[in-house]
Protein backbone atom coordinates (compact mmCIF):
# COMPACT_ATOMS: atom_id res chain seq x y z
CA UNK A 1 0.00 0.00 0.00
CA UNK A 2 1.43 3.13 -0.70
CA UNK A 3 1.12 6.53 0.81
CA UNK A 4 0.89 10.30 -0.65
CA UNK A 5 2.14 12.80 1.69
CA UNK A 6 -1.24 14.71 2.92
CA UNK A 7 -1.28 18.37 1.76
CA UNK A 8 -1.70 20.90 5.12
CA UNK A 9 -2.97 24.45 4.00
CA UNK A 10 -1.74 26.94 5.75
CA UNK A 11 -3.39 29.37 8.37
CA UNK A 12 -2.67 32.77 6.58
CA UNK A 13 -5.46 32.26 3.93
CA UNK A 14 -8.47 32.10 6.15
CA UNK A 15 -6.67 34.72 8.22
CA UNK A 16 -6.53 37.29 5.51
CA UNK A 17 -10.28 35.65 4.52
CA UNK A 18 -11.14 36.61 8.47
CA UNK A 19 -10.12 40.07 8.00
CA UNK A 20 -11.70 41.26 5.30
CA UNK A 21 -14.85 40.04 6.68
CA UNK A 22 -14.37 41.51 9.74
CA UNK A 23 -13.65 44.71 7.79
CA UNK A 24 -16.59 44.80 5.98
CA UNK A 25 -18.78 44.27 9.59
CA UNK A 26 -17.03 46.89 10.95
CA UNK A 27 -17.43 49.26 8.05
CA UNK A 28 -21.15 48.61 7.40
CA UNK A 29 -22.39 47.91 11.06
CA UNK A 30 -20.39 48.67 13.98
CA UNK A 31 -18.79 51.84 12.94
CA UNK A 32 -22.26 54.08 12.00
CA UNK A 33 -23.67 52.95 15.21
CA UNK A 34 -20.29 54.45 17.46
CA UNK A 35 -20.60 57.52 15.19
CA UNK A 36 -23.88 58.33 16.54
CA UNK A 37 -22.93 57.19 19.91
CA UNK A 38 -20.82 59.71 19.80
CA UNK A 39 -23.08 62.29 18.53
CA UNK A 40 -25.54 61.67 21.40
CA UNK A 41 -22.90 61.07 24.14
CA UNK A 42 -23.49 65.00 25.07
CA UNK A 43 -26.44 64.66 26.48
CA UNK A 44 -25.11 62.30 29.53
CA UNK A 45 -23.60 64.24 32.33
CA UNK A 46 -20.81 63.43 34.26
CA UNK A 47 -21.05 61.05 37.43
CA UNK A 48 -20.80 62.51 40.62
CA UNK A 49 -21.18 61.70 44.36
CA UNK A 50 -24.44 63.21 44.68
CA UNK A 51 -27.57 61.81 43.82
CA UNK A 52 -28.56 63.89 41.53
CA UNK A 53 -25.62 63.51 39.19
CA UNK A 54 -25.42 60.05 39.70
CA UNK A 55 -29.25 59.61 38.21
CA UNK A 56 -28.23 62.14 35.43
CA UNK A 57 -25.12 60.46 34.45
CA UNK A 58 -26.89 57.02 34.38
CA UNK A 59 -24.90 55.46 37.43
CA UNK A 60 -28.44 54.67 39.27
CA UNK A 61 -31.79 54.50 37.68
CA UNK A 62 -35.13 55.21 38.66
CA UNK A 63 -38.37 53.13 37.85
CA UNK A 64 -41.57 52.64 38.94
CA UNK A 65 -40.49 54.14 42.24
CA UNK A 66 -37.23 52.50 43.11
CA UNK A 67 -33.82 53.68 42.60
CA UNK A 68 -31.35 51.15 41.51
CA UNK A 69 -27.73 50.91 40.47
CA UNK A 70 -24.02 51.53 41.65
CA UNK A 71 -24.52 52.28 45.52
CA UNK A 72 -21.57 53.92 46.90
CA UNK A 73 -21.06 54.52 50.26
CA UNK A 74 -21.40 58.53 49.43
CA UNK A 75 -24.61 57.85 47.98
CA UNK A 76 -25.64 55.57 50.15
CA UNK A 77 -24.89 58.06 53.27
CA UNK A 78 -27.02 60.77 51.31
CA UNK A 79 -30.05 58.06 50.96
CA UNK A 80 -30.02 57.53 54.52
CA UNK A 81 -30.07 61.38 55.20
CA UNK A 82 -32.95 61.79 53.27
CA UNK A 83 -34.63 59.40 55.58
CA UNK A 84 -34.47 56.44 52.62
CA UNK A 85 -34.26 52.70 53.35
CA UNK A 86 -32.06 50.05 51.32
CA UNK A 87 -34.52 47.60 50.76
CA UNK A 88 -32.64 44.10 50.27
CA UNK A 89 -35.98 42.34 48.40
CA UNK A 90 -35.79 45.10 45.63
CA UNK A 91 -32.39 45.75 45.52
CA UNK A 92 -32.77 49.27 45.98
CA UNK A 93 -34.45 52.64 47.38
CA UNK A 94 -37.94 53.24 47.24
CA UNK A 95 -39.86 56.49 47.30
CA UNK A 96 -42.25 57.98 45.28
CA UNK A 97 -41.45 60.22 42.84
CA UNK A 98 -43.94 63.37 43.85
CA UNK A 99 -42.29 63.03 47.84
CA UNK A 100 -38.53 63.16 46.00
CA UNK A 101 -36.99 66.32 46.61
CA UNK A 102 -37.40 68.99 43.65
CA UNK A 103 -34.32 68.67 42.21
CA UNK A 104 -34.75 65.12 41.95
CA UNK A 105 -37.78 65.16 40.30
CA UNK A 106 -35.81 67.50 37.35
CA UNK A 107 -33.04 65.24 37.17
CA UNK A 108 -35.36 61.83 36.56
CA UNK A 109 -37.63 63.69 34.61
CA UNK A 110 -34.68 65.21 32.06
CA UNK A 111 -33.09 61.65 32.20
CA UNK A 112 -36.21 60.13 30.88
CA UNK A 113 -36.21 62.12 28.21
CA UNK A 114 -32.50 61.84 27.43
CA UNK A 115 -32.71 58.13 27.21
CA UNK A 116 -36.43 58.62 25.13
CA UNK A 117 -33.81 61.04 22.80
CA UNK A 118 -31.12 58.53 22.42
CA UNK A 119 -33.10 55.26 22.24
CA UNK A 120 -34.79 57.29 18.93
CA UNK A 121 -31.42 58.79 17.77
CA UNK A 122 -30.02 54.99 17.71
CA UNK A 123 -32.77 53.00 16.23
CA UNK A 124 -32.71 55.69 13.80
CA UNK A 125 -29.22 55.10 12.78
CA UNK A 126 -29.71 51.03 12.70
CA UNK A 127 -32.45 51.87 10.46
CA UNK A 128 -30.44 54.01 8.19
CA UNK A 129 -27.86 50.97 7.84
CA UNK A 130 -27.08 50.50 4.16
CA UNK A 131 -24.22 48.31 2.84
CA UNK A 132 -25.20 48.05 -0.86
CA UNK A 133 -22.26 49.24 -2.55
CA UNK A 134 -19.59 47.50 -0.10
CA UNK A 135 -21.12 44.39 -0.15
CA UNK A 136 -20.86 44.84 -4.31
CA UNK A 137 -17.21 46.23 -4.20
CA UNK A 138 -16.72 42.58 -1.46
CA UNK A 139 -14.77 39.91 -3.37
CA UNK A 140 -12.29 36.83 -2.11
CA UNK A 141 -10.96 36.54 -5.50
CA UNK A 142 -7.53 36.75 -4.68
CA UNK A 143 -7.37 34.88 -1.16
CA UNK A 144 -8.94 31.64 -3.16
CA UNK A 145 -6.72 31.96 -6.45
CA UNK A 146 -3.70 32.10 -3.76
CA UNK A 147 -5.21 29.56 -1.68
CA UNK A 148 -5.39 27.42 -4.67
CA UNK A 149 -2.24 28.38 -6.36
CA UNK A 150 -0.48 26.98 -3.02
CA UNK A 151 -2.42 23.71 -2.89
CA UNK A 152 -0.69 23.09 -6.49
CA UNK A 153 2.73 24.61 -5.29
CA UNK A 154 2.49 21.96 -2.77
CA UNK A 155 0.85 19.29 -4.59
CA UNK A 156 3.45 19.40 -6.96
CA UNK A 157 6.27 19.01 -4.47
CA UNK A 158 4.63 16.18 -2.84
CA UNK A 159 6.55 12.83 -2.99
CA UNK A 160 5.10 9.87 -4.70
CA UNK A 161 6.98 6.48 -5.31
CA UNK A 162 9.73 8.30 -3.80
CA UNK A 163 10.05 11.17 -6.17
CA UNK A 164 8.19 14.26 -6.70
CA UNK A 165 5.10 14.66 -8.40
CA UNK A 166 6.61 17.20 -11.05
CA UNK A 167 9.43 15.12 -11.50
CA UNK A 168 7.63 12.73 -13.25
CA UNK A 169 5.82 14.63 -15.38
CA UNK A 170 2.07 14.64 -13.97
CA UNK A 171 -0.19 17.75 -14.45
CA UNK A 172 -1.85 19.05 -11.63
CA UNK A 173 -2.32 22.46 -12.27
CA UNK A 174 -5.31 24.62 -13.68
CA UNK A 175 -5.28 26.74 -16.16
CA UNK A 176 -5.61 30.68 -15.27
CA UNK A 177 -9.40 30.19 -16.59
CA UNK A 178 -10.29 27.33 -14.55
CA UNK A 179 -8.46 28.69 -11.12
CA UNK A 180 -10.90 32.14 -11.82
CA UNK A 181 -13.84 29.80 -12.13
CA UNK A 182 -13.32 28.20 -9.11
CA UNK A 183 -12.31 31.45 -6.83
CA UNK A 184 -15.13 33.60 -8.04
CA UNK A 185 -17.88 30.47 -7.25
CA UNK A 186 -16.32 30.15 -4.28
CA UNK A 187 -16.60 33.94 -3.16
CA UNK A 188 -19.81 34.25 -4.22
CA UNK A 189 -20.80 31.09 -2.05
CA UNK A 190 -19.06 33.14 1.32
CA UNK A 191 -20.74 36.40 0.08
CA UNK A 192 -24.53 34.81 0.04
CA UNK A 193 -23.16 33.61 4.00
CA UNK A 194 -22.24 37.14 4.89
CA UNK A 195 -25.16 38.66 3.52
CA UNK A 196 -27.23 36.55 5.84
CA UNK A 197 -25.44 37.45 8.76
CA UNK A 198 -25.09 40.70 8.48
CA UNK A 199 -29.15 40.93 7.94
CA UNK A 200 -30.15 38.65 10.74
CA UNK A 201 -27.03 40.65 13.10
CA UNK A 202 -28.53 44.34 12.35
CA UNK A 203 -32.08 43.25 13.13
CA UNK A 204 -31.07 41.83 16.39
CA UNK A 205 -29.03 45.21 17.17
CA UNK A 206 -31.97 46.91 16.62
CA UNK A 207 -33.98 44.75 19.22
CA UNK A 208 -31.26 44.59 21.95
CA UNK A 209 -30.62 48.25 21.53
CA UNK A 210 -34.60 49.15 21.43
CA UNK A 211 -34.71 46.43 24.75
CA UNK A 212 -31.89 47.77 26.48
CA UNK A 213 -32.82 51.58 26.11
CA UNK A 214 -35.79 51.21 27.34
CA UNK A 215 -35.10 49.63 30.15
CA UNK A 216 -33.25 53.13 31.17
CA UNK A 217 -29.78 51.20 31.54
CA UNK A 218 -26.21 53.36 30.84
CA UNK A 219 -24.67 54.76 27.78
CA UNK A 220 -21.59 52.44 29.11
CA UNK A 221 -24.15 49.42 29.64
CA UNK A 222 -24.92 50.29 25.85
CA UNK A 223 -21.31 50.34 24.22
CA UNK A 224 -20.86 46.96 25.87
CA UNK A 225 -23.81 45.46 23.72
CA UNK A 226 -22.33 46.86 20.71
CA UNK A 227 -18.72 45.56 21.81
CA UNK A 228 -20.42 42.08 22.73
CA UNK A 229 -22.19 41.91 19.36
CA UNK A 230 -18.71 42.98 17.52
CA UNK A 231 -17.12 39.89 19.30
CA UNK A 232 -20.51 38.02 17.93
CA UNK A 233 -19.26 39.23 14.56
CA UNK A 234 -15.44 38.77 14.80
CA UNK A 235 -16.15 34.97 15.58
CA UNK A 236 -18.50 34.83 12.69
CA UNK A 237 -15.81 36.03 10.55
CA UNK A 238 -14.03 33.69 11.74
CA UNK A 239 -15.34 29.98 11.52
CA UNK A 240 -16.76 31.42 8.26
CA UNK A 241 -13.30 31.60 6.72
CA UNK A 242 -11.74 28.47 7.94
CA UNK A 243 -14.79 27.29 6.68
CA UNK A 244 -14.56 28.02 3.60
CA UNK A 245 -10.81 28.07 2.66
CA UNK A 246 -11.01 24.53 4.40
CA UNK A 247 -14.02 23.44 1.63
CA UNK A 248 -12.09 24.87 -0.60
CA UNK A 249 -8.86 22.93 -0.38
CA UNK A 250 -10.22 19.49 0.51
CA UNK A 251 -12.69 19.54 -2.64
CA UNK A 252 -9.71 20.58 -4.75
CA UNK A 253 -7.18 18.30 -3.12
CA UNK A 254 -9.64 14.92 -2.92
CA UNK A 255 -10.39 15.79 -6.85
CA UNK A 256 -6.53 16.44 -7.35
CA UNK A 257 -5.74 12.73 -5.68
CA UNK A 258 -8.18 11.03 -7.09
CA UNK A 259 -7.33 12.23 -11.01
CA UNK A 260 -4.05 10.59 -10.01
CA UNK A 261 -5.49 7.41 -8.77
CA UNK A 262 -5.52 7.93 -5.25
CA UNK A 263 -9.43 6.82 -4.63
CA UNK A 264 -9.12 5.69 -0.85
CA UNK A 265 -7.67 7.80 1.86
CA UNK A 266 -7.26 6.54 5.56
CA UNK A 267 -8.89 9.05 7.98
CA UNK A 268 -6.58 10.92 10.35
CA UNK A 269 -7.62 12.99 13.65
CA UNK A 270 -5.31 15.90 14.53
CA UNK A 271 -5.33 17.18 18.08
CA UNK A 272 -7.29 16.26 21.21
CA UNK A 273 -10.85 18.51 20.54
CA UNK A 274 -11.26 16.27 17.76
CA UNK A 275 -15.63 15.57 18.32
CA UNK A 276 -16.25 11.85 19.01
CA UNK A 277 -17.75 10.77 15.54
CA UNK A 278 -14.51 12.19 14.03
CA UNK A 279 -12.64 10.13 16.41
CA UNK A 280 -14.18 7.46 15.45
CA UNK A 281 -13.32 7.10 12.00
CA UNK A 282 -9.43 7.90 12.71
CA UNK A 283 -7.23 5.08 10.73
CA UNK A 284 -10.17 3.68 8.74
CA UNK A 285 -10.00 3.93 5.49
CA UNK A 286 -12.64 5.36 3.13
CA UNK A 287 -13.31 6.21 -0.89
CA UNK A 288 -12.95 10.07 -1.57
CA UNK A 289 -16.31 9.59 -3.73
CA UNK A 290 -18.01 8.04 -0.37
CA UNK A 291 -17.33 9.42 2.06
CA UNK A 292 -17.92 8.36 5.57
CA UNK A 293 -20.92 9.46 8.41
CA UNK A 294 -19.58 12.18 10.43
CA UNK A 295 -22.73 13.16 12.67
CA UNK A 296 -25.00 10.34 13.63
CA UNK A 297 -27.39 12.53 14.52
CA UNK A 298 -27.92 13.96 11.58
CA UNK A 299 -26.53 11.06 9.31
CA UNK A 300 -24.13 13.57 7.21
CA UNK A 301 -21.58 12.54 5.41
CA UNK A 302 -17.79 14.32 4.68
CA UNK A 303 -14.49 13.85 3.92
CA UNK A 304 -11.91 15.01 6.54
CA UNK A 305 -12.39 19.02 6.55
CA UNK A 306 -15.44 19.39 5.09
CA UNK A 307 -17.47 19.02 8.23
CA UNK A 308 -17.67 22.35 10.31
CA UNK A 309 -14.52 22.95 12.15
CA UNK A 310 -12.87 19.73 10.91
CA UNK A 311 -9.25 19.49 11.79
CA UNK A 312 -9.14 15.76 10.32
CA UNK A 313 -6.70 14.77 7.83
CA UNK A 314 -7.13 12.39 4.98
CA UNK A 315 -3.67 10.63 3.57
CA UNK A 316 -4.23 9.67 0.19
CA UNK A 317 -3.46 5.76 -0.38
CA UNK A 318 -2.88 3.31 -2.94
CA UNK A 319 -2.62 -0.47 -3.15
């Protein structure tokens, strides 16, 4: 039985992949939304030690006649001076807001409207999201032609019957035509992905921000949503492109092998994450045109690296 030295692609591909998507997010998404942050930032005031400030900054809230929020022991001394009882079951003071002292009264009543102002200001600018002409001028062109242009580098330099693949004359590479082909299906397949995601991510921005301002939280509270859902995005970006520059290379490879009569592969695991169906199948051997179950669940079927996340490896054989 003889062996073909297994063909490892490189982390840099899906890498550059993962930043231009994370580019585009930023660009399109993120970036309008900590403009108008930015815009609207004025009306917050800055916290204090007294009570006052500390509702009109956002540092404690008041609803339906509690205040709640960052207690300090400055604040909390000025509650109890006012006669005002922490009340454990709540989590907070309770009064009503016609027996709060005047200036109170002005500083809830402005806040309200402040947060009223901004929750408007930012649904607004959700609303206003467009990303027509990025998502046109988006393309992955040249991190697939690359991507493939170094599966044939390597392809070529891989040792067969102890010499090399171009040394004995095989052809393995695609012409300039068929290498475009490939790339531009293939970034039009990751486009259609992103497109999704970015839809389905700026709808639930809108909800979270519309649920969150509401609620009367902090403009702080707020820029940690946005930074939460940019992590959401940046891990998107992610698992999209190893995703993708992982399909990529194993359909190319396995159709590479098998044009030079390497039809069975024996399944390889690499590391210790590797999920328990994967495990399963390490050392077996298996035909690249049927390949093996990889979820039992779901009864799906893959070749090492075509299953999401798949580290395996498959090493082409012969008898």
């Amino acid at each position: 039985m003889k062996f073909l030295k297994p063909i490892i692609t490189p982390p840099k591909f899906s890498e550059e992949v993962q930043k231009k998507m994370l580019d585009f997010f930023l660009k399109v998404i993120f970036q309008p939304i900590v403009d108008e942050m930015e815009k609207i930032n004025n009306i917050y005031f800055n916290s204090g030690d007294s009570i006052e400030s500390a509702v009109r900054s956002g540092k404690i809230t008041y609803s339906d006649g509690v205040f709640k929020g960052d207690f300090n022991a400055a604040l909390s001394k000025q509650f109890r001076e006012l006669g005002y009882t922490f009340d454990k079951r709540i989590g907070g003071y309770k009064k009503e807001l016609n027996k709060l002292p005047v200036n109170l009264q002005v500083a809830i009543t402005q806040t309200s409207f402040n947060y009223l102002k901004m929750k408007g200001a930012m649904i607004t600018a959700i609303d206003n999201l467009t990303y027509s002409k990025e998502f046109e001028e988006l393309n992955f062109m040249k991190e697939f032609s690359q991507t493939i242009d170094d599966t044939d580098k390597k392809l070529l330099e891989t040792t067969f019957n102890d010499e090399a693949i171009k040394e004995i004359g095989i052809k393995v590479e695609l012409t300039p035509e068929e290498k475009d082909n490939i790339a531009k299906e293939y970034s039009e397949n990751l486009k259609l992905y992103i497109k999704d995601f970015t839809d389905k991510e700026i709808l639930a921005l809108r909800e979270e921000v519309e649920k969150t301002v509401f609620s009367g939280v902090r403009a702080d509270s707020l820029q940690k949503i946005i930074q939460a859902k940019f992590k959401t995005s940046e891990s998107k970006a992610k698992f999209l492109a190893k995703q993708e520059i992982s399909l990529l290379t194993s359909k190319y490879k396995y159709a590479k092998y098998e044009s030079l009569g390497f039809e069975k592969y024996k399944w390889s695991i690499s590391g210790t994450r590797t999920r328990p169906d994967h495990r399963a199948l390490n050392g077996k051997i298996f035909y690249f045109s049927d390949p093996p179950i990889t979820n039992q669940n779901t009864g799906a079927r893959n070749n090492p690296s075509e299953d999401y996340n798949c580290d395996c490896i498959a090493i082409p054989i012969m008898d």
